[in-house]
N, C-alpha and C. Protein backbone atom coordinates (compact mmCIF):
# COMPACT_ATOMS: atom_id res chain seq x y z
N UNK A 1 0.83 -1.19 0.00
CA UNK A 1 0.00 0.00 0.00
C UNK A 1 0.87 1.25 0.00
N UNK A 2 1.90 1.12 1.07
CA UNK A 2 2.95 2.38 0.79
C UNK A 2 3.68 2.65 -0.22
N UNK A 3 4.07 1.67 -1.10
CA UNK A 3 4.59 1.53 -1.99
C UNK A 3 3.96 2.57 -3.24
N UNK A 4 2.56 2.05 -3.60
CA UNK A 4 1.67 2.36 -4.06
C UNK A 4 1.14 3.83 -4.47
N UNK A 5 1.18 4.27 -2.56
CA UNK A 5 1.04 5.56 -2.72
C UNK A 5 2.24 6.16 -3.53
N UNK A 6 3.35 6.19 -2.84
CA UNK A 6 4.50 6.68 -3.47
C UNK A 6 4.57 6.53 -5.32
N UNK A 7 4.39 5.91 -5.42
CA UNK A 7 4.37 5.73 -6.91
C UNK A 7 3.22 6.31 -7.86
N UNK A 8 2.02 6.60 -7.01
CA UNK A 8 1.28 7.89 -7.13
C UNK A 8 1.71 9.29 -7.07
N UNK A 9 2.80 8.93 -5.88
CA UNK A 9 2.95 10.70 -5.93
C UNK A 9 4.07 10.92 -7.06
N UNK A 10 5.32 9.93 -7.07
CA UNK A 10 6.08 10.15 -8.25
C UNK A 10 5.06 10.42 -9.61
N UNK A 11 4.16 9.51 -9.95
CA UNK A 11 3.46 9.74 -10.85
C UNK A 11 3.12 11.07 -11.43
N UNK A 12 2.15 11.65 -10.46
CA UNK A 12 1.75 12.86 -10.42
C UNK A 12 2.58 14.22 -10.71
N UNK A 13 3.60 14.15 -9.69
CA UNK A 13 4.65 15.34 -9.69
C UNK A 13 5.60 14.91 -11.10
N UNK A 14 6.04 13.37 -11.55
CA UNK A 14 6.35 13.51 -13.13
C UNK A 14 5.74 14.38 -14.10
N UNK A 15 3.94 14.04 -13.85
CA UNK A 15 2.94 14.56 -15.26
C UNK A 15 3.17 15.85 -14.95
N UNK A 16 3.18 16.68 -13.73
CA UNK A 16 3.12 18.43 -13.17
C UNK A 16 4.23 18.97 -13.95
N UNK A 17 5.48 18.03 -13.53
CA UNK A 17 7.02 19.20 -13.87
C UNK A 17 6.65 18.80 -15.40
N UNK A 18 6.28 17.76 -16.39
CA UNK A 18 6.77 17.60 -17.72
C UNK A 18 5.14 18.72 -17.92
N UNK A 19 4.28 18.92 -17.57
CA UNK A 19 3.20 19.89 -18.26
C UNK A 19 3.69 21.16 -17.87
N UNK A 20 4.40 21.35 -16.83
CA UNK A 20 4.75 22.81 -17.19
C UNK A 20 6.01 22.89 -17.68
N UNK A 21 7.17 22.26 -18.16
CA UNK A 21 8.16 22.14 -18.94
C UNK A 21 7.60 22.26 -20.65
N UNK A 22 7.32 21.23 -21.07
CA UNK A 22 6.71 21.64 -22.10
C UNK A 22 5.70 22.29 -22.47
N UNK A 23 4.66 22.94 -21.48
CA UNK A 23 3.43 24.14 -21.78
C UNK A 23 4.49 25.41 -22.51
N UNK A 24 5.85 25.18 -21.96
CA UNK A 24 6.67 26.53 -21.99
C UNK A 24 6.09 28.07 -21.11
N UNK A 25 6.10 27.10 -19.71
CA UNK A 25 5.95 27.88 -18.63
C UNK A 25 6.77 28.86 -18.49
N UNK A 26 6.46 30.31 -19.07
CA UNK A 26 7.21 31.27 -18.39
C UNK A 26 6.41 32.23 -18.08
N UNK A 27 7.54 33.38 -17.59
CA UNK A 27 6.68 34.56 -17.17
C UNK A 27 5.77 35.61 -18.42
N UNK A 28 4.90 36.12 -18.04
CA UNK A 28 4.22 36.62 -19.40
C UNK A 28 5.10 38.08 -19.49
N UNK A 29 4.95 38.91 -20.34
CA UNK A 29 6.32 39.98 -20.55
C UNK A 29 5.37 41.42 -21.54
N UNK A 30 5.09 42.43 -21.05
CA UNK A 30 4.89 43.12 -22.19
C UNK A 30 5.34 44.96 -22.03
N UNK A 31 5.78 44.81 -23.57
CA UNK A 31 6.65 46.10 -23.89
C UNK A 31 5.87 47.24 -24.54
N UNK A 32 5.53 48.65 -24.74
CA UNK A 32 5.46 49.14 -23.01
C UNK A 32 4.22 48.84 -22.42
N UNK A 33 4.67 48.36 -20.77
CA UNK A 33 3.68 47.93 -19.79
C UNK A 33 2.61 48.69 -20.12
N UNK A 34 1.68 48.47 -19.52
CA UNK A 34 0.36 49.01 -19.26
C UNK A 34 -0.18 48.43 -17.75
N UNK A 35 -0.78 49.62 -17.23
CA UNK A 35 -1.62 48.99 -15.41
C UNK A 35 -1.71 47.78 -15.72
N UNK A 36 -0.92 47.46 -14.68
CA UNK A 36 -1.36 45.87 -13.96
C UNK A 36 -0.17 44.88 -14.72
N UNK A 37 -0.11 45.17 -15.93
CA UNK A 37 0.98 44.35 -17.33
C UNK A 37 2.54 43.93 -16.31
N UNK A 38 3.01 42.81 -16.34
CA UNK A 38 4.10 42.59 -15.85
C UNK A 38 5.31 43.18 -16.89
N UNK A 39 5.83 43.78 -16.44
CA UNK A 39 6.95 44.67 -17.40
C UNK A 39 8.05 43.88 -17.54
N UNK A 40 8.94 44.48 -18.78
CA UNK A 40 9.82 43.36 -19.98
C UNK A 40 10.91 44.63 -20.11
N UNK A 41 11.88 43.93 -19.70
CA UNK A 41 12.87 44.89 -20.40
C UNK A 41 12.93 44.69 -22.10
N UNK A 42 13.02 46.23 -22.38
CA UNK A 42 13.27 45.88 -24.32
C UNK A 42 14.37 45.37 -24.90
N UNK A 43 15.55 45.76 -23.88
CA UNK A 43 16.65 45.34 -24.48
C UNK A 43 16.87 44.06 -24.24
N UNK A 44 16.29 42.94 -23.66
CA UNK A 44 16.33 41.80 -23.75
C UNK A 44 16.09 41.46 -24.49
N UNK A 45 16.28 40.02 -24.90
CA UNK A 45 15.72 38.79 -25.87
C UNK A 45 14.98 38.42 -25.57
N UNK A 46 14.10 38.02 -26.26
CA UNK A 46 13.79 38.05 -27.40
C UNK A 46 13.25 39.56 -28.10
N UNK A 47 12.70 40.10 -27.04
CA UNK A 47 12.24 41.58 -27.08
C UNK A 47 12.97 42.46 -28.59
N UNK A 48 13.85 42.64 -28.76
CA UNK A 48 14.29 43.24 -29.77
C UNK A 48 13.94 42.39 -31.48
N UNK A 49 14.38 41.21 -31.21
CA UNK A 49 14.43 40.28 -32.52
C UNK A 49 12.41 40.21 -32.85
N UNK A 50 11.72 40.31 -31.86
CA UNK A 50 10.63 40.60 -31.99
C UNK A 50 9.56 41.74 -32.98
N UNK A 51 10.36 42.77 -32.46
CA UNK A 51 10.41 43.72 -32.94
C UNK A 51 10.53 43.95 -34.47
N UNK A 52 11.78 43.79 -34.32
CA UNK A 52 12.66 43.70 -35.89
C UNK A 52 11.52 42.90 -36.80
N UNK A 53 11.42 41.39 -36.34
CA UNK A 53 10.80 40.87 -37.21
C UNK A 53 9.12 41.13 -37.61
N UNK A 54 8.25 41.92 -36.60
CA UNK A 54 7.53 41.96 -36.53
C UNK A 54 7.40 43.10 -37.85
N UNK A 55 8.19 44.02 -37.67
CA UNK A 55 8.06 45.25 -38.55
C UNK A 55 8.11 44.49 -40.03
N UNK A 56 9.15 43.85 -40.16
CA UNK A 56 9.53 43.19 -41.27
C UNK A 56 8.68 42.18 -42.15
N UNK A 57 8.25 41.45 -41.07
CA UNK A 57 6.46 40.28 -41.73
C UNK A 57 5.71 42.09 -42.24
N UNK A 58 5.52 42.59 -41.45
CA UNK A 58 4.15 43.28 -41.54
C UNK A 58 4.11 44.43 -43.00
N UNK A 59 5.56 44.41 -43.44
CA UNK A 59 5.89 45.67 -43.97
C UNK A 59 6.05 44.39 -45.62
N UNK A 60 6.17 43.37 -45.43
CA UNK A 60 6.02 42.59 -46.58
C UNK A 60 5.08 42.31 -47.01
N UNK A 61 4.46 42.28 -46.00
CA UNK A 61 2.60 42.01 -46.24
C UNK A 61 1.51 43.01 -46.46
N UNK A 62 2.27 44.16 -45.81
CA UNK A 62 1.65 45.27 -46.39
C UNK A 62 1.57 45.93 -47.73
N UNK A 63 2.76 45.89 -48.07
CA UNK A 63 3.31 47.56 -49.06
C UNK A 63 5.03 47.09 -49.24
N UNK A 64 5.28 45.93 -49.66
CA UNK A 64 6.65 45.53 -49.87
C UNK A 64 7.58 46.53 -50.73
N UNK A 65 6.83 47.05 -51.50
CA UNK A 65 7.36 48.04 -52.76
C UNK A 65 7.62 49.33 -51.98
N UNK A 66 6.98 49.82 -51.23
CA UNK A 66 7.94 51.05 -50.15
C UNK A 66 8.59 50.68 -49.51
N UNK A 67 9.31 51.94 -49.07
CA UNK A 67 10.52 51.96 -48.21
C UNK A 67 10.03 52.07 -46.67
N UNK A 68 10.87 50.80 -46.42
CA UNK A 68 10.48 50.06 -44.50
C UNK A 68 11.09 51.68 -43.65
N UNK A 69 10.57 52.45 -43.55
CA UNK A 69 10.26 53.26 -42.08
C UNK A 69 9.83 53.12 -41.12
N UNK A 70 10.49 52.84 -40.06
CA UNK A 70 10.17 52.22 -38.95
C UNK A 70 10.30 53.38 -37.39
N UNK A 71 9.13 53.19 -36.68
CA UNK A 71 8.99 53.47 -35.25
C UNK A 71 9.07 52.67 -34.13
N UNK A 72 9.80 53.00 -33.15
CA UNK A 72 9.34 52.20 -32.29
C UNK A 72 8.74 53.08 -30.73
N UNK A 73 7.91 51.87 -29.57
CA UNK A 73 7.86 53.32 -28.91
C UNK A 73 8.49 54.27 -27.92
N UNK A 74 7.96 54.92 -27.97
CA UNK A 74 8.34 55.75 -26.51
C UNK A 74 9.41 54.70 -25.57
N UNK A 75 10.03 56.20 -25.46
CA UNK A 75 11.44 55.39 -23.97
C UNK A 75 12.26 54.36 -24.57
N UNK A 76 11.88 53.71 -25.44
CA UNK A 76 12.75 52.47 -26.29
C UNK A 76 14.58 52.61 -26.29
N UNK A 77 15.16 52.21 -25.55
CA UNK A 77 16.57 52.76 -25.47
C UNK A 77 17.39 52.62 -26.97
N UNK A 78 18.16 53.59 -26.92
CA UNK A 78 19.28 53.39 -27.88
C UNK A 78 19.64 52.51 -28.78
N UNK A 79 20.25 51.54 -27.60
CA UNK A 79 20.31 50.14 -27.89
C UNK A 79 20.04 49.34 -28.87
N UNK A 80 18.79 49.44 -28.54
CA UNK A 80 17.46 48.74 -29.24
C UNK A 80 17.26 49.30 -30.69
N UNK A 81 17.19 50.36 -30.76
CA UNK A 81 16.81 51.10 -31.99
C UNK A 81 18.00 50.55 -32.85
N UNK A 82 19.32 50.92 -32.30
CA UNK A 82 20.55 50.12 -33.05
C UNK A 82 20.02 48.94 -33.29
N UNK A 83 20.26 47.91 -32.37
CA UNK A 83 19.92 46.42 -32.55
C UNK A 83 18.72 45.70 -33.55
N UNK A 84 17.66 46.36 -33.86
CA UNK A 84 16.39 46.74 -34.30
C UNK A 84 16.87 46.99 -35.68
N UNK A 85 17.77 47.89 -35.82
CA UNK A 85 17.92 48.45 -37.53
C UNK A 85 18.86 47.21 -37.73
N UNK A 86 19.79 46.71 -37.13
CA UNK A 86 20.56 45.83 -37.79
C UNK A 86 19.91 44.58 -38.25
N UNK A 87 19.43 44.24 -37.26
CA UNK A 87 18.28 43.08 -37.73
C UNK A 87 17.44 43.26 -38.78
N UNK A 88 16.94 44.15 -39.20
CA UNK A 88 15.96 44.38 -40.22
C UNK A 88 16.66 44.25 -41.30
N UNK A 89 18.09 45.32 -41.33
CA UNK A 89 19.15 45.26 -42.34
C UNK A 89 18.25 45.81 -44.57
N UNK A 90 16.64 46.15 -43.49
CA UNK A 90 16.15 47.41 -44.39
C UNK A 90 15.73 48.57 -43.74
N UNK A 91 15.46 49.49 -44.50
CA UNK A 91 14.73 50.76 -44.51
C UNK A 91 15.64 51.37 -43.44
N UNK A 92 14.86 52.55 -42.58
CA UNK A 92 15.19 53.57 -42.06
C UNK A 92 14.51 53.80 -40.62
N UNK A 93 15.23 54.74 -39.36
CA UNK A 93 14.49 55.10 -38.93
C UNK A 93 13.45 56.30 -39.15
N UNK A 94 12.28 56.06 -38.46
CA UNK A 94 10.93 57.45 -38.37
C UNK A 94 12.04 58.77 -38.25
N UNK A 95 11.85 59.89 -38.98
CA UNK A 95 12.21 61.01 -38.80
C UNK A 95 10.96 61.92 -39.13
N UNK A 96 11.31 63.10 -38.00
CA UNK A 96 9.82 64.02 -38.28
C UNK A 96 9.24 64.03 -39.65
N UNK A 97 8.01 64.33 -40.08
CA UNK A 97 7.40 64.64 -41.37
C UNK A 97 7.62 63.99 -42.27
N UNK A 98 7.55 62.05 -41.94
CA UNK A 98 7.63 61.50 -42.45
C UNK A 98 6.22 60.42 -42.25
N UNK A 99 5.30 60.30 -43.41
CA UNK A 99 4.33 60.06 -43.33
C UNK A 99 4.05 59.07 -43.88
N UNK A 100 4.45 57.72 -44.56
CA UNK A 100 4.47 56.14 -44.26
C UNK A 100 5.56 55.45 -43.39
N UNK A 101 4.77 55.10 -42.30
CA UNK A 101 5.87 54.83 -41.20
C UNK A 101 4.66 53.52 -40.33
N UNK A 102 5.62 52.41 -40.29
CA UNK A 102 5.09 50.73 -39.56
C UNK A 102 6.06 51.29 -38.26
N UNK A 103 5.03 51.06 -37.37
CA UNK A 103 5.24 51.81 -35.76
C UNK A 103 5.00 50.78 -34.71
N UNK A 104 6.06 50.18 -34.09
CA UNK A 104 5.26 49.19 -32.82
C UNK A 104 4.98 49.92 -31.94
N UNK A 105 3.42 49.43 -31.50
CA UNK A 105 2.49 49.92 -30.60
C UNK A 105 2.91 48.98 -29.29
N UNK A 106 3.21 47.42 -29.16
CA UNK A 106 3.28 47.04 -28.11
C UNK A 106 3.71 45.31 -28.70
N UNK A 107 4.45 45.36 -27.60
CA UNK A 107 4.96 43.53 -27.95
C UNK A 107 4.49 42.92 -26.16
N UNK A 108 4.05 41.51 -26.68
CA UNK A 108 3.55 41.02 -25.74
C UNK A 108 4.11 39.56 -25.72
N UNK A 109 4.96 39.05 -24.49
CA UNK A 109 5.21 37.77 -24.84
C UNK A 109 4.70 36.70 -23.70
N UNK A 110 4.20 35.78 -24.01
CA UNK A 110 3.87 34.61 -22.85
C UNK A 110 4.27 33.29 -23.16
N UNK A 111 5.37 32.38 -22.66
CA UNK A 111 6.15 31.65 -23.10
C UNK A 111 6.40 31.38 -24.54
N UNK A 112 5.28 30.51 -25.12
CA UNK A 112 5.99 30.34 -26.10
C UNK A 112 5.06 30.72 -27.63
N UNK A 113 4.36 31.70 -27.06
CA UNK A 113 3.71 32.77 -28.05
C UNK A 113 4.28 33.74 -28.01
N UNK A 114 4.16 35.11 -28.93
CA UNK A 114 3.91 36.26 -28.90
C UNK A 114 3.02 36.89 -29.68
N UNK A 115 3.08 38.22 -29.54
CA UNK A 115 2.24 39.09 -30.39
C UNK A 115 3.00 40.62 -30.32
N UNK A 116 2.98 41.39 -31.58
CA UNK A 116 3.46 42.38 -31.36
C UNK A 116 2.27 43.25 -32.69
N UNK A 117 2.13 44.38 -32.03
CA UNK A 117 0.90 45.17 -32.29
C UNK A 117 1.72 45.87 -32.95
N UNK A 118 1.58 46.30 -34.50
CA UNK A 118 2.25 47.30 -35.33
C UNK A 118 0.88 47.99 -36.09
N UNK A 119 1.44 49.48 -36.08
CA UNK A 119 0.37 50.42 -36.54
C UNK A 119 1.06 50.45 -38.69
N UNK A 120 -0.06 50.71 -38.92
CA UNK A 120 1.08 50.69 -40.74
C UNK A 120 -0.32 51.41 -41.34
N UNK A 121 0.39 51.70 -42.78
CA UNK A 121 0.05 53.00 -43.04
C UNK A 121 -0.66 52.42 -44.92
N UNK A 122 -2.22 52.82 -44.75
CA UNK A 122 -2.58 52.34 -46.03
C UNK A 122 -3.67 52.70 -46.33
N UNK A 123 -3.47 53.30 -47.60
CA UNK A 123 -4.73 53.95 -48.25
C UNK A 123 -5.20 55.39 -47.71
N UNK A 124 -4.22 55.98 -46.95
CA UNK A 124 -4.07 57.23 -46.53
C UNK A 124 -4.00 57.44 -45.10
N UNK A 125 -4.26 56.31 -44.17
CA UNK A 125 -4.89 56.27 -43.33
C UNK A 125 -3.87 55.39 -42.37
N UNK A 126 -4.05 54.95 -40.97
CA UNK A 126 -3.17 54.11 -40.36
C UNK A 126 -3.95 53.19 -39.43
N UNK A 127 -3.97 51.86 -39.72
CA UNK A 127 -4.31 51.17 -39.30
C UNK A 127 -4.08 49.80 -38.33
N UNK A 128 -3.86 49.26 -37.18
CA UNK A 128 -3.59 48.58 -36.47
C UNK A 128 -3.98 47.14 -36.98
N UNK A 129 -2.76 46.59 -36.84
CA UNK A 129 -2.64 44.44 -37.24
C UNK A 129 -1.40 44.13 -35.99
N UNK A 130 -2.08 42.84 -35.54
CA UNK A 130 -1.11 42.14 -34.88
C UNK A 130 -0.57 40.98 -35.66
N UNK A 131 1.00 41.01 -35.26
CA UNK A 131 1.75 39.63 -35.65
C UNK A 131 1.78 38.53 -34.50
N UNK A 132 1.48 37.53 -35.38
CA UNK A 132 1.54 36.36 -34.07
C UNK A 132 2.84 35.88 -34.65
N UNK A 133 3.62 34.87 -33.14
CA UNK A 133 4.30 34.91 -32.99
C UNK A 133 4.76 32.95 -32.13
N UNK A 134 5.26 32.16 -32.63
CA UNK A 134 5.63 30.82 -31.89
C UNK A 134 6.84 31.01 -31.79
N UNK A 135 7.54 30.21 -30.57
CA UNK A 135 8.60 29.91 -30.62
C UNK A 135 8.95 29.86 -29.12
N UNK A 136 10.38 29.17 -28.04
CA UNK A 136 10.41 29.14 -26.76
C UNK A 136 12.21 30.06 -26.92
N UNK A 137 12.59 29.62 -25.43
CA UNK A 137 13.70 29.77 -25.14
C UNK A 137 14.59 29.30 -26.12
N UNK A 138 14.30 27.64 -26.51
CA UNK A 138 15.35 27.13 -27.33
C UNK A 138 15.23 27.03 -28.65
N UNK A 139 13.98 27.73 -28.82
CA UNK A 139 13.83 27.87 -30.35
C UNK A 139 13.70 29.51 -30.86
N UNK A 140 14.01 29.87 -32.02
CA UNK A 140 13.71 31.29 -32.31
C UNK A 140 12.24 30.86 -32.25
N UNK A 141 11.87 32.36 -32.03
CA UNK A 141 10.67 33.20 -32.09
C UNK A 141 10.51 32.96 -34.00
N UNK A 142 9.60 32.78 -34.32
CA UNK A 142 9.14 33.07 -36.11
C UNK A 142 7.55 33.43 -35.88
N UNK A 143 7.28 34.65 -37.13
CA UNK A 143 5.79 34.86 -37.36
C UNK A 143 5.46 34.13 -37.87
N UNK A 144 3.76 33.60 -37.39
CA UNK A 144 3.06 32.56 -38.20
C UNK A 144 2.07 33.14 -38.99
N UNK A 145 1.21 34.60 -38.54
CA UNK A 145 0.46 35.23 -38.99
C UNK A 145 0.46 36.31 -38.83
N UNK A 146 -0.53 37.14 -39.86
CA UNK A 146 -0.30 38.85 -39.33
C UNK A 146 -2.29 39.15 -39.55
N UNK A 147 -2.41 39.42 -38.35
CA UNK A 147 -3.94 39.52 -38.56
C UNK A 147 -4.44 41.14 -38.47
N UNK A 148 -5.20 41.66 -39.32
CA UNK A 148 -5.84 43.17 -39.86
C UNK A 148 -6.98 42.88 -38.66
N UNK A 149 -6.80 44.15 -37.86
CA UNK A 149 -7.53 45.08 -37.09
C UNK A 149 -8.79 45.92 -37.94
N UNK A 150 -7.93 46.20 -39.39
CA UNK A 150 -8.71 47.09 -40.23
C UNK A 150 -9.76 48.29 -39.07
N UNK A 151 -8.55 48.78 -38.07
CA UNK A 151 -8.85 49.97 -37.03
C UNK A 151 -8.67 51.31 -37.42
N UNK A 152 -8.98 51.93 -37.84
CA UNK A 152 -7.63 53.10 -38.09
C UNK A 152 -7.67 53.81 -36.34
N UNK A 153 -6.27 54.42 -36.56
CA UNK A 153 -5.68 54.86 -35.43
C UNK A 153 -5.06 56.02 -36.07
N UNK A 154 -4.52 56.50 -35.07
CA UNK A 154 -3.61 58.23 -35.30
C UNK A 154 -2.26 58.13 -35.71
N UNK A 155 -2.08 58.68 -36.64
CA UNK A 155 -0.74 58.70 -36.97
C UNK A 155 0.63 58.38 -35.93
N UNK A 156 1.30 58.08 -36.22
CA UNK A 156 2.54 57.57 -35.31
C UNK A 156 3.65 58.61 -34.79
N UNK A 157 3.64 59.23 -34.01
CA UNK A 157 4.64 60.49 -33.57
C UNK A 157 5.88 59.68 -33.53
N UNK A 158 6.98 60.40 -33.45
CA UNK A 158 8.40 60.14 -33.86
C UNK A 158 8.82 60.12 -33.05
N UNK A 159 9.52 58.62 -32.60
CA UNK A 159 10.18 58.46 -31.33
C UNK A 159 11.33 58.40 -31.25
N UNK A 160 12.17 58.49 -32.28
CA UNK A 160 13.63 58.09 -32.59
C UNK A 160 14.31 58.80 -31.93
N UNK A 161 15.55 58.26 -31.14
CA UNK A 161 16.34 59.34 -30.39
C UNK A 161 17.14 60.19 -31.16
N UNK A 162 17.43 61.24 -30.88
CA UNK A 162 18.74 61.94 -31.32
C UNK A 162 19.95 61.32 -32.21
N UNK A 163 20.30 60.40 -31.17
CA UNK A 163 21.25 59.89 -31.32
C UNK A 163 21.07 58.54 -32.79
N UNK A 164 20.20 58.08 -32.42
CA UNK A 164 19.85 57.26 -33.90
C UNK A 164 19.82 57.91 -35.00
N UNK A 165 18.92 59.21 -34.83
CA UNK A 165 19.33 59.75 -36.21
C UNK A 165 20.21 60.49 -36.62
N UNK A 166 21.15 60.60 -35.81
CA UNK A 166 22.84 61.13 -35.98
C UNK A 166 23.35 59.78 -36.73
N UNK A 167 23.22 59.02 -36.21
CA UNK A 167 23.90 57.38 -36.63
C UNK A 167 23.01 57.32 -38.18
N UNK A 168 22.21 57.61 -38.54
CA UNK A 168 21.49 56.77 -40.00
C UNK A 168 21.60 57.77 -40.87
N UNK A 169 22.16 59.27 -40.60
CA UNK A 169 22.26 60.49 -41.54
C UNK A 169 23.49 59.75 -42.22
N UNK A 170 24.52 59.72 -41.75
CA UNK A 170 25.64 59.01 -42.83
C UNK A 170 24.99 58.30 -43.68
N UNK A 171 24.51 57.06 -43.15
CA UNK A 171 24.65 55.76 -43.90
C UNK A 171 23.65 56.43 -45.17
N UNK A 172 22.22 57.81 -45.06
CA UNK A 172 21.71 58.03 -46.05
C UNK A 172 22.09 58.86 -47.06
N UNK A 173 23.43 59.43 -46.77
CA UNK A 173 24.06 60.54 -47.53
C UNK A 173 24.73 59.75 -48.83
């Protein structure tokens, strides 16, 4: 009978640790927070490659034939904006009075999904689509879909630091 039990409880606590091992139990993450939102640093990983790629699905699927202008938001460090353009390895950053511009609104990650909310610019107007997003720790992150909001929203104000667009004036001269 003791035996028994025990081999119940191994049982049990096996099926627990392997369902939350492979559920891809982690913490949920989103960039920028919102009340209550457990906050994500941007300059982490996956956080940036997110980004990058998110702009990149969305800007192929949109309007491939323009030039990828990209936002990202508010507070977004340096860093990132660097790290962000290299990855894309197209287009440009947002500079004022520039009016087709794919803008992340918000990246959201929970183990081994994501989603990252990009605003993009069509038919005069700017409209909100999310990219979905699979992948864990040991696998990249890849988009599986990009789904139309068909919302319109407000144009995208220019978040680019200083310093980024000191860095991308060369490379456009």
């Amino acid at each position: 009978m003791r035996n028994r039990n025990l081999i119940k409880a191994i049982s049990l606590t096996t099926v627990f640790v392997s369902a939350l091992f492979f559920s891809g139990c982690a913490a949920s993450m989103t960039y920028p927070e919102y009340a209550g939102a457990p906050k994500a640093d941007p300059s982490l990983q996956p956080m940036p490659n997110l980004m990058a790629d998110a702009l990149k699905f969305a800007h192929q699927r949109t309007a491939p034939k323009q030039e990828l202008v990209y936002n990202l938001p508010p507070t977004t460090p340096v860093q990132v904006w660097t790290g962000v353009g290299k990855r894309l390895g197209i287009g440009r950053p947002m500079t004022a009075g520039d009016t087709h511009v794919w803008s992340i609104r918000q990246v959201r990650l929970s183990g081994a999904r994501a989603e990252v909310y990009v605003v993009y610019p069509t038919d005069g107007i700017y409209q909100l689509a999310t990219v979905h997003f699979v992948g864990s720790t040991a696998q990249p992150y890849y988009p599986t879909m990009l789904q139309f909001w068909l919302v319109p929203v407000d144009a995208p104000t220019c978040n680019t630091p200083l310093a980024v667009v000191q860095q991308a004036k060369p490379a456009q001269q």
